[in-house]
C-alpha atoms as a PDB file:
ATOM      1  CA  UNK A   1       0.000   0.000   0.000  1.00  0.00           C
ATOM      2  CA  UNK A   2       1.389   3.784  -1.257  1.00  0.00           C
ATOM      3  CA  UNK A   3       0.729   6.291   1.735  1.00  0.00           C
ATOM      4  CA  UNK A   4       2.581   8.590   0.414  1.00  0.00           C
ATOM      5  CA  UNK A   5      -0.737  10.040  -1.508  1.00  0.00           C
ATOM      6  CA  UNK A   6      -2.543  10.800   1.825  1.00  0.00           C
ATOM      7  CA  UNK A   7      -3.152  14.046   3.496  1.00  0.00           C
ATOM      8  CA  UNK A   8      -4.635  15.353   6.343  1.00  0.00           C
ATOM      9  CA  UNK A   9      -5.017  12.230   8.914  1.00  0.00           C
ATOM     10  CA  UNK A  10      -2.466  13.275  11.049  1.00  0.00           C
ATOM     11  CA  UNK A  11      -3.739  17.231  11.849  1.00  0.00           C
ATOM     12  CA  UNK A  12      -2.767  18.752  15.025  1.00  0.00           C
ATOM     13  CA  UNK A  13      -3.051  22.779  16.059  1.00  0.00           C
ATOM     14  CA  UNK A  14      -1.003  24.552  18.496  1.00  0.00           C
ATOM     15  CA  UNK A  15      -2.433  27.824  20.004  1.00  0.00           C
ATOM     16  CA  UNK A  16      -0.460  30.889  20.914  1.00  0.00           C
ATOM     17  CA  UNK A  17      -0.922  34.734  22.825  1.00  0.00           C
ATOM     18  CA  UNK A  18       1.379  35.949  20.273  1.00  0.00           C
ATOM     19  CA  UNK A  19       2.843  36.289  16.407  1.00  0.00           C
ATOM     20  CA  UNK A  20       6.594  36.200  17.837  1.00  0.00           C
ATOM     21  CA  UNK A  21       5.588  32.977  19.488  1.00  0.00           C
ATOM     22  CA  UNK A  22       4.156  31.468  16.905  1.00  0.00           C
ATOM     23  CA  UNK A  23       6.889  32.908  14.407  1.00  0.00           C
ATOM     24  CA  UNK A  24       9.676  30.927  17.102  1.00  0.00           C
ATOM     25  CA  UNK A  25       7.522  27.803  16.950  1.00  0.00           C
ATOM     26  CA  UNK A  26       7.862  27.722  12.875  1.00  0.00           C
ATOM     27  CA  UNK A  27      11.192  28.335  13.519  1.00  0.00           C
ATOM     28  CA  UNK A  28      11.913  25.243  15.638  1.00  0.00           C
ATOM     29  CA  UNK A  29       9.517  23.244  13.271  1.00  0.00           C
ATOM     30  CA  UNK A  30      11.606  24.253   9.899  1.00  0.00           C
ATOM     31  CA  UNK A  31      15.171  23.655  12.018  1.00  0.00           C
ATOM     32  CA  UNK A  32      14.308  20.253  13.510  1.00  0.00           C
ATOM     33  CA  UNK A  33      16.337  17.275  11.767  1.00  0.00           C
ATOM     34  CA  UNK A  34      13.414  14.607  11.979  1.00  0.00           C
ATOM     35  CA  UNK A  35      11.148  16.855  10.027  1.00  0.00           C
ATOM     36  CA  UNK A  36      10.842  17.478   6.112  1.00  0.00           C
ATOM     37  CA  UNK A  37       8.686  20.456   5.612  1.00  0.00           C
ATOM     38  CA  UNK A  38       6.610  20.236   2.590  1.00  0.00           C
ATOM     39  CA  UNK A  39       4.715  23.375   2.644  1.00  0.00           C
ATOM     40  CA  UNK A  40       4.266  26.100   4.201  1.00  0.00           C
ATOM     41  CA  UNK A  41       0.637  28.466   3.517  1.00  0.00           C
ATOM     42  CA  UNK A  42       0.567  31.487   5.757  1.00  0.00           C
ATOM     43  CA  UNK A  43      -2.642  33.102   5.939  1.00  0.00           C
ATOM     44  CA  UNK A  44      -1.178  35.771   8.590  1.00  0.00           C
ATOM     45  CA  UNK A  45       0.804  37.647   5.378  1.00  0.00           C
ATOM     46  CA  UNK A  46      -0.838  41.234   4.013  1.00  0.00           C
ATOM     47  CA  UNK A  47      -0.850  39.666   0.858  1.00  0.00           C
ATOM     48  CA  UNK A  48      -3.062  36.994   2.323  1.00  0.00           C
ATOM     49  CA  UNK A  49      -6.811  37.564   0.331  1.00  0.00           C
ATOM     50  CA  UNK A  50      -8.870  36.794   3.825  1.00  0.00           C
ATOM     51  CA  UNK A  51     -11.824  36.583   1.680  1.00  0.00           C
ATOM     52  CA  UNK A  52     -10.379  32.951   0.512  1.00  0.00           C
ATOM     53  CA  UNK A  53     -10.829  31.825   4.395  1.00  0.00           C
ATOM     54  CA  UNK A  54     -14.090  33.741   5.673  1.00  0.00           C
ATOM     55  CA  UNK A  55     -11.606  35.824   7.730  1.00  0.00           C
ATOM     56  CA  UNK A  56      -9.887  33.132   9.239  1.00  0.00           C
ATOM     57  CA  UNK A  57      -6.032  33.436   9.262  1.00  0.00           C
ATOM     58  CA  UNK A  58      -3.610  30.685  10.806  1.00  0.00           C
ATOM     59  CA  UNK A  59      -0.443  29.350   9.343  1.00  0.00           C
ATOM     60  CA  UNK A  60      -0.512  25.678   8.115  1.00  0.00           C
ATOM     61  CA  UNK A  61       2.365  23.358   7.604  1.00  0.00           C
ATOM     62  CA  UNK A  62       2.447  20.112   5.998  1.00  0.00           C
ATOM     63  CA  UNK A  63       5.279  18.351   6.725  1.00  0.00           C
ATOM     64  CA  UNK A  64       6.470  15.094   7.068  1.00  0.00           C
ATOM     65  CA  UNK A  65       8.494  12.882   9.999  1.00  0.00           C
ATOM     66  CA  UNK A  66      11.424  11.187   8.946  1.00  0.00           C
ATOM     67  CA  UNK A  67      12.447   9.423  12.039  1.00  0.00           C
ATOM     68  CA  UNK A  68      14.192   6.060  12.511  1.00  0.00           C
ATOM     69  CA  UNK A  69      10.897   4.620  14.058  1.00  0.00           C
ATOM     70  CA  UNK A  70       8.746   6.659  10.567  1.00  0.00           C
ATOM     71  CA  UNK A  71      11.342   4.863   8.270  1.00  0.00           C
ATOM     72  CA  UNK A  72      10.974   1.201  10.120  1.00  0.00           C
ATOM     73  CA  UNK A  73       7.432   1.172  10.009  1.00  0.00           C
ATOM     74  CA  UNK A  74       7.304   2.995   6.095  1.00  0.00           C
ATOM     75  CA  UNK A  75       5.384   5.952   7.025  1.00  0.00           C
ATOM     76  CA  UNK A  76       7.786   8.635   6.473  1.00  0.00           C
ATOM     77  CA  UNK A  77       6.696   9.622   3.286  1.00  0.00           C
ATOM     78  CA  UNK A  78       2.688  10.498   4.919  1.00  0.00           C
ATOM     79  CA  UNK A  79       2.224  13.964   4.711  1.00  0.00           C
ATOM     80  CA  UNK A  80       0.567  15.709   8.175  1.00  0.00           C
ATOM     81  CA  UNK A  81      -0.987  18.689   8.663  1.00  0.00           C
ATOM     82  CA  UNK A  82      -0.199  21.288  11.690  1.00  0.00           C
ATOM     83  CA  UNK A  83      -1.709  24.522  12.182  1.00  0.00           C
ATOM     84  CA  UNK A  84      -0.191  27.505  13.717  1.00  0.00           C
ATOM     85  CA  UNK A  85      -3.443  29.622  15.478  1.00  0.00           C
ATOM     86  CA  UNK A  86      -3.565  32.598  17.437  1.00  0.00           C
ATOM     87  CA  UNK A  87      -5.534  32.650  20.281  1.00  0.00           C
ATOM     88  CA  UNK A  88      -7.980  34.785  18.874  1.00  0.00           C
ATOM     89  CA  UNK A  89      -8.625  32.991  15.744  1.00  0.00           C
ATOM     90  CA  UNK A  90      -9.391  29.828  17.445  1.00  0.00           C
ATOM     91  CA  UNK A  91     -11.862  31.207  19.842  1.00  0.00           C
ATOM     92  CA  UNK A  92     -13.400  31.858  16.497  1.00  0.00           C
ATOM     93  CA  UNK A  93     -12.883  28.637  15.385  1.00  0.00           C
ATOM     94  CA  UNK A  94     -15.274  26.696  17.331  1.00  0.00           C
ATOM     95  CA  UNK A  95     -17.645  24.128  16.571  1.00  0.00           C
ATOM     96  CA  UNK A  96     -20.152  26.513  14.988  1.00  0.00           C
ATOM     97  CA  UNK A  97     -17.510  28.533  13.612  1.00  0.00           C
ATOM     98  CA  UNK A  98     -16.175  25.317  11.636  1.00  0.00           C
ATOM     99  CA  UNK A  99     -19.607  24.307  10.710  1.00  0.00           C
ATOM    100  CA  UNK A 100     -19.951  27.800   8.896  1.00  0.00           C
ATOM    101  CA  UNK A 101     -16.399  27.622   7.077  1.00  0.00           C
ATOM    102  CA  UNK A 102     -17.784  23.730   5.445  1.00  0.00           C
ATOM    103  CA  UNK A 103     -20.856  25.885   4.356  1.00  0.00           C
ATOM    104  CA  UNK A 104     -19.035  28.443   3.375  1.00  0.00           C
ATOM    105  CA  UNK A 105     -16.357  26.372   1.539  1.00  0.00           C
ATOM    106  CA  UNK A 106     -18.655  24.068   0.407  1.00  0.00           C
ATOM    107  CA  UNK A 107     -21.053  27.268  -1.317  1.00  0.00           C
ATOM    108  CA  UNK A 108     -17.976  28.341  -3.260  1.00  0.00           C
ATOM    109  CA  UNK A 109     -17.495  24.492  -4.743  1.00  0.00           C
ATOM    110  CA  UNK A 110     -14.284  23.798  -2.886  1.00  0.00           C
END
């Protein structure tokens, strides 16, 4: 079996009171030797169109493991999924709030 074609089933979010410490947390993430980072989307940036997101804003890696333990058991190539939030973003995103982004997603055939 290829897992190397599957995305999102590993997804974890880490919450911070600040930009610096979420800017020191990418930091660690891109410097650590187990980890391949893939991609990097951040929705923080001026540039960023917040009308693609409803508002929302968070900074999402995918990245992969590539560990002695990922390589023994031939998942290092699986890609997972962590998101950087501010506090303040994910108060927003709640329950509710996530139930309005699939409707909102969903309305604009994503």
């Amino acid at each position: 079996h290829n897992v190397s074609r599957l995305l999102d089933i590993c997804r974890q979010a880490i919450y911070f009171h600040c930009l610096a410490d979420l800017r020191t947390c990418l930091q660690a993430v891109k410097e650590d030797g187990e980890i391949e980072v893939v991609h990097v989307k951040n929705r923080y940036t001026e540039s960023y169109d917040v009308s693609l997101s409803a508002g929302y804003r968070d900074v999402n890696v995918k990245l992969r493991i590539v560990s002695p333990a990922t390589l023994r058991f031939g998942i290092c190539t699986h890609v997972c999924e962590l998101q950087l939030i501010l506090k303040d973003f994910a108060d927003i995103k709640c329950v509710a709030g996530h139930k309005r982004w699939v409707e909102y997603r969903n309305n604009r055939g994503e």
